[in-house]
PDB file of N, CA and C in Angstrom:
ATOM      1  N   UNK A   1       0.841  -1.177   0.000  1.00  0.00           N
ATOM      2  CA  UNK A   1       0.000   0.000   0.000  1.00  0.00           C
ATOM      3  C   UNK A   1       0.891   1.247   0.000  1.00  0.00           C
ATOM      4  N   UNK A   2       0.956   2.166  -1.186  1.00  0.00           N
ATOM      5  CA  UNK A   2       1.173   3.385  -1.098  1.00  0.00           C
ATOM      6  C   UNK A   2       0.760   4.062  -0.095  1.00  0.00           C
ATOM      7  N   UNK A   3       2.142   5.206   0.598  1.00  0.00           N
ATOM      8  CA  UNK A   3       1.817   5.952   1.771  1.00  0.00           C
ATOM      9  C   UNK A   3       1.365   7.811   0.679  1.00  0.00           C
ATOM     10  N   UNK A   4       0.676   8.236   1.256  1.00  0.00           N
ATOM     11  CA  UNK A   4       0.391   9.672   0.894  1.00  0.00           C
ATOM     12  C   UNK A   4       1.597  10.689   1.573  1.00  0.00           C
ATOM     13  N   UNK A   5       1.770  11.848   0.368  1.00  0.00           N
ATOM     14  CA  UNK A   5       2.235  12.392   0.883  1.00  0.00           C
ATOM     15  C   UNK A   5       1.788  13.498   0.928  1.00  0.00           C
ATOM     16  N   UNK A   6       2.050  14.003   2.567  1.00  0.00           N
ATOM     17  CA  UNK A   6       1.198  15.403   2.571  1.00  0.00           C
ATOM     18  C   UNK A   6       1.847  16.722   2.345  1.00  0.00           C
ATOM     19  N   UNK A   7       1.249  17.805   2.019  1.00  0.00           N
ATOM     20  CA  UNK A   7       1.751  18.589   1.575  1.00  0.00           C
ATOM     21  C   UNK A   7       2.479  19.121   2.949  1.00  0.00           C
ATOM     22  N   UNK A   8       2.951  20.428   2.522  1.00  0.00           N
ATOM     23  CA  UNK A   8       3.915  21.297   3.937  1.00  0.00           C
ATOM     24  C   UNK A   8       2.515  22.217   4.608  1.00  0.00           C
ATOM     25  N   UNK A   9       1.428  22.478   4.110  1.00  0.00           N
ATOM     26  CA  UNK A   9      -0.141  23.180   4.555  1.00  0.00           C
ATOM     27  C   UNK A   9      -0.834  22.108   5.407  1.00  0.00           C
ATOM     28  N   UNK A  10      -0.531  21.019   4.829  1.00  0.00           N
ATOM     29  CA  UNK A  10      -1.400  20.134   5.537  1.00  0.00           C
ATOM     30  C   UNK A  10      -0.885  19.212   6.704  1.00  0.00           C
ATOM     31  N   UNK A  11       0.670  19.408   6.721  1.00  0.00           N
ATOM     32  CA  UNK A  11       1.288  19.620   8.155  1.00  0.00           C
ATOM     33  C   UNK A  11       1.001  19.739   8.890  1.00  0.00           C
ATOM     34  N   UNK A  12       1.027  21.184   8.820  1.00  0.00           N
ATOM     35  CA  UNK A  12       1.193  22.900   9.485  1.00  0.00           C
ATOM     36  C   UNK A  12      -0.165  22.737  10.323  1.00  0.00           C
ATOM     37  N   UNK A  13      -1.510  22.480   9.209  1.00  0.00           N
ATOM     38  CA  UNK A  13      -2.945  22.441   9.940  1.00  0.00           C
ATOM     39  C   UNK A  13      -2.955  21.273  10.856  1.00  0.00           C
ATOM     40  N   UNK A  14      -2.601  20.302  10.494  1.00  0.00           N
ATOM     41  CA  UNK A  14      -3.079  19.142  11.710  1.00  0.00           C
ATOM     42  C   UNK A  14      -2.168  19.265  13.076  1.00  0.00           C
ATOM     43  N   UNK A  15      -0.740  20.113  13.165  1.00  0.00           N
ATOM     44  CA  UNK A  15       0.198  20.498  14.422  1.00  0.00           C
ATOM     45  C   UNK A  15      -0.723  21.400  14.999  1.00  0.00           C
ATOM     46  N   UNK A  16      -1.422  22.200  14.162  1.00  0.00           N
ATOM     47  CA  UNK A  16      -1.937  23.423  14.819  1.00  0.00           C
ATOM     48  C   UNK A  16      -3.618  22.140  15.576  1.00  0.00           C
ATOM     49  N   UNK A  17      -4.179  21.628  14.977  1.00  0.00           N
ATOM     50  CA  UNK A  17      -5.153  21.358  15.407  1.00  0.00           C
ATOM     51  C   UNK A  17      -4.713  20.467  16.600  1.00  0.00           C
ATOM     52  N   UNK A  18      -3.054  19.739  16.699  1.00  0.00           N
ATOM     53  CA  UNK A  18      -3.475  19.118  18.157  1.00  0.00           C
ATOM     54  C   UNK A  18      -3.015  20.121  19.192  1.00  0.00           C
ATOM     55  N   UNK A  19      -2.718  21.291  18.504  1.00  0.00           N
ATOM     56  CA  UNK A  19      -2.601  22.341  19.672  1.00  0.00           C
ATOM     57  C   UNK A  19      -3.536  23.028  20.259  1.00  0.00           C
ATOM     58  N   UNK A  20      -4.527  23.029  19.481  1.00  0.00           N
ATOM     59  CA  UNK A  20      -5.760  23.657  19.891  1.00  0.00           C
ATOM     60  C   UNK A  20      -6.117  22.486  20.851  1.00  0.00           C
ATOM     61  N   UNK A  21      -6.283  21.081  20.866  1.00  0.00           N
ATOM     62  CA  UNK A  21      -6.852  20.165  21.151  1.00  0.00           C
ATOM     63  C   UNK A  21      -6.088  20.320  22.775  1.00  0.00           C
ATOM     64  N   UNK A  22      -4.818  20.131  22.353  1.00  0.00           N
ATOM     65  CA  UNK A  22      -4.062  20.023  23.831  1.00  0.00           C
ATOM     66  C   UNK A  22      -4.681  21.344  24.896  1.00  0.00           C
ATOM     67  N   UNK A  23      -4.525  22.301  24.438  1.00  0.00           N
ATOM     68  CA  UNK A  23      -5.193  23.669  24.837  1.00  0.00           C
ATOM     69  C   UNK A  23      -6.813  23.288  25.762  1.00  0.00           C
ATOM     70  N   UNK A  24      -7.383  22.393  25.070  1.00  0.00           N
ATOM     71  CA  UNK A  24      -8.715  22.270  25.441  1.00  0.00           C
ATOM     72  C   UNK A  24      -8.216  21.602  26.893  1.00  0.00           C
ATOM     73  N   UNK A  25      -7.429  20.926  26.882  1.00  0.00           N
ATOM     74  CA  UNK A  25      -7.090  20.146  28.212  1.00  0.00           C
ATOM     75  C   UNK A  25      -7.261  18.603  27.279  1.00  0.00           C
ATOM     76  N   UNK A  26      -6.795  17.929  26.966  1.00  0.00           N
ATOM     77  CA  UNK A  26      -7.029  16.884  26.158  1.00  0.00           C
ATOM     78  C   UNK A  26      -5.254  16.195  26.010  1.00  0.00           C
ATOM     79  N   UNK A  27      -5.027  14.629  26.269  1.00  0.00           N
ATOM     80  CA  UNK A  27      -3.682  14.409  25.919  1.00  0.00           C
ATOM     81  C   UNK A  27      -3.462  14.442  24.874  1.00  0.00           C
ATOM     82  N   UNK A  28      -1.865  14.280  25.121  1.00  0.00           N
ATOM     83  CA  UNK A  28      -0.993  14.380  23.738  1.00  0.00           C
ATOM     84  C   UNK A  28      -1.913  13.506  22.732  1.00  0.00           C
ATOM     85  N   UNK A  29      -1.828  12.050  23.257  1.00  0.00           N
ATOM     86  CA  UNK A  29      -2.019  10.711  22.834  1.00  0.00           C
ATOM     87  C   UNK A  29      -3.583  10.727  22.097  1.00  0.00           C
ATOM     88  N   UNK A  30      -4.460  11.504  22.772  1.00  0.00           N
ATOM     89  CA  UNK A  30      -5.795  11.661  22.360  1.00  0.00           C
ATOM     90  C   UNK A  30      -6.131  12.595  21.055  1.00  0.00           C
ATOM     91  N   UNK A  31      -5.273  13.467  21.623  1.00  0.00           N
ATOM     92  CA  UNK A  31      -5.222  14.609  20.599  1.00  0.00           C
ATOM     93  C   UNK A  31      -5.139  14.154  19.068  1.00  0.00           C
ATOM     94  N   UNK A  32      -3.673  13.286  19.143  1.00  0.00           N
ATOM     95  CA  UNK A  32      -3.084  13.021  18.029  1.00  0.00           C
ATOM     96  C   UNK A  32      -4.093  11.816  17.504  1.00  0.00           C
ATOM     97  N   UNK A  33      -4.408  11.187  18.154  1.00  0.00           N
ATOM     98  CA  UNK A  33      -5.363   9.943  17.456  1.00  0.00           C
ATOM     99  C   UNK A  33      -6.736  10.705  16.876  1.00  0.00           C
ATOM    100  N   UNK A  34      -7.303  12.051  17.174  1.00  0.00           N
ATOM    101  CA  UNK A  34      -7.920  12.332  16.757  1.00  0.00           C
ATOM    102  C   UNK A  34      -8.106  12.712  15.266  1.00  0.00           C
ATOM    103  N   UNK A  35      -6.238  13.728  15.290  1.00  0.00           N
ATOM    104  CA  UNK A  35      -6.154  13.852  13.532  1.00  0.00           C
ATOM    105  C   UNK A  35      -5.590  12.945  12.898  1.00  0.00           C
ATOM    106  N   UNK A  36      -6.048  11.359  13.714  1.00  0.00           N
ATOM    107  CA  UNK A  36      -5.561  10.450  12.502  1.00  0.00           C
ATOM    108  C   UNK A  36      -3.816   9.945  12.347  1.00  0.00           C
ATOM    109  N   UNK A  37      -3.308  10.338  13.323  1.00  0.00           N
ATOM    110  CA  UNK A  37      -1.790  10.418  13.184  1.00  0.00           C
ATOM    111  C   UNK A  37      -1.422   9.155  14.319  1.00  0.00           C
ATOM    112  N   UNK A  38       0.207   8.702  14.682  1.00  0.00           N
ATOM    113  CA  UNK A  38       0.452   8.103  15.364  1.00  0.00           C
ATOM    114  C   UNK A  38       1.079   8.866  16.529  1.00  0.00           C
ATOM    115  N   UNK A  39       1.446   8.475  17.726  1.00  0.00           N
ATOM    116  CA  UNK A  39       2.081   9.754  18.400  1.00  0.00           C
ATOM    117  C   UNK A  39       3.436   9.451  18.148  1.00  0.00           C
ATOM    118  N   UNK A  40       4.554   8.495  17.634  1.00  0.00           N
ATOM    119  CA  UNK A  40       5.544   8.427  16.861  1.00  0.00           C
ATOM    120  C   UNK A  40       5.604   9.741  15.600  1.00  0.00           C
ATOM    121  N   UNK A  41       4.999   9.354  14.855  1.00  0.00           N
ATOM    122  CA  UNK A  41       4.282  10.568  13.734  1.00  0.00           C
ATOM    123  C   UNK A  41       4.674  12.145  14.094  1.00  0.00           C
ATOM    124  N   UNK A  42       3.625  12.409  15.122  1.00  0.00           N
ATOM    125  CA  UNK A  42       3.655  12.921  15.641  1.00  0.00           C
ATOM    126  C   UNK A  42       4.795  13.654  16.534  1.00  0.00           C
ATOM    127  N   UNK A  43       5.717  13.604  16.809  1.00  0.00           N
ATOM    128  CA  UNK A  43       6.849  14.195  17.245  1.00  0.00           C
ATOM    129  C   UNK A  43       8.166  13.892  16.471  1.00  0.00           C
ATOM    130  N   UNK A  44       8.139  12.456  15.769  1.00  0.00           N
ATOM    131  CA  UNK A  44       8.871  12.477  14.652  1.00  0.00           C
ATOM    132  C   UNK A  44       8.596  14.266  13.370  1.00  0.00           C
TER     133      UNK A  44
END
């Protein structure tokens, strides 16, 4: 299976959305499973 590659916008939006998320009071771990990501992913 081909992996997608995302653009450098569509980055940018999903870092920003688990920041908003974390902000809400919400974990790292939750956050990130929300936009679909791994938390490896994720700080990688």
């Amino acid at each position: 299976m081909a992996r997608k590659k995302h653009t450098a916008e569509e980055i940018v939006a999903k870092l920003r959305q688990v920041a908003v998320l974390m902000a809400q009071g919400r974990q790292v771990a939750d956050a990130v499973r929300a936009i679909g990501v791994t938390e490896v992913t994720y700080y990688r």
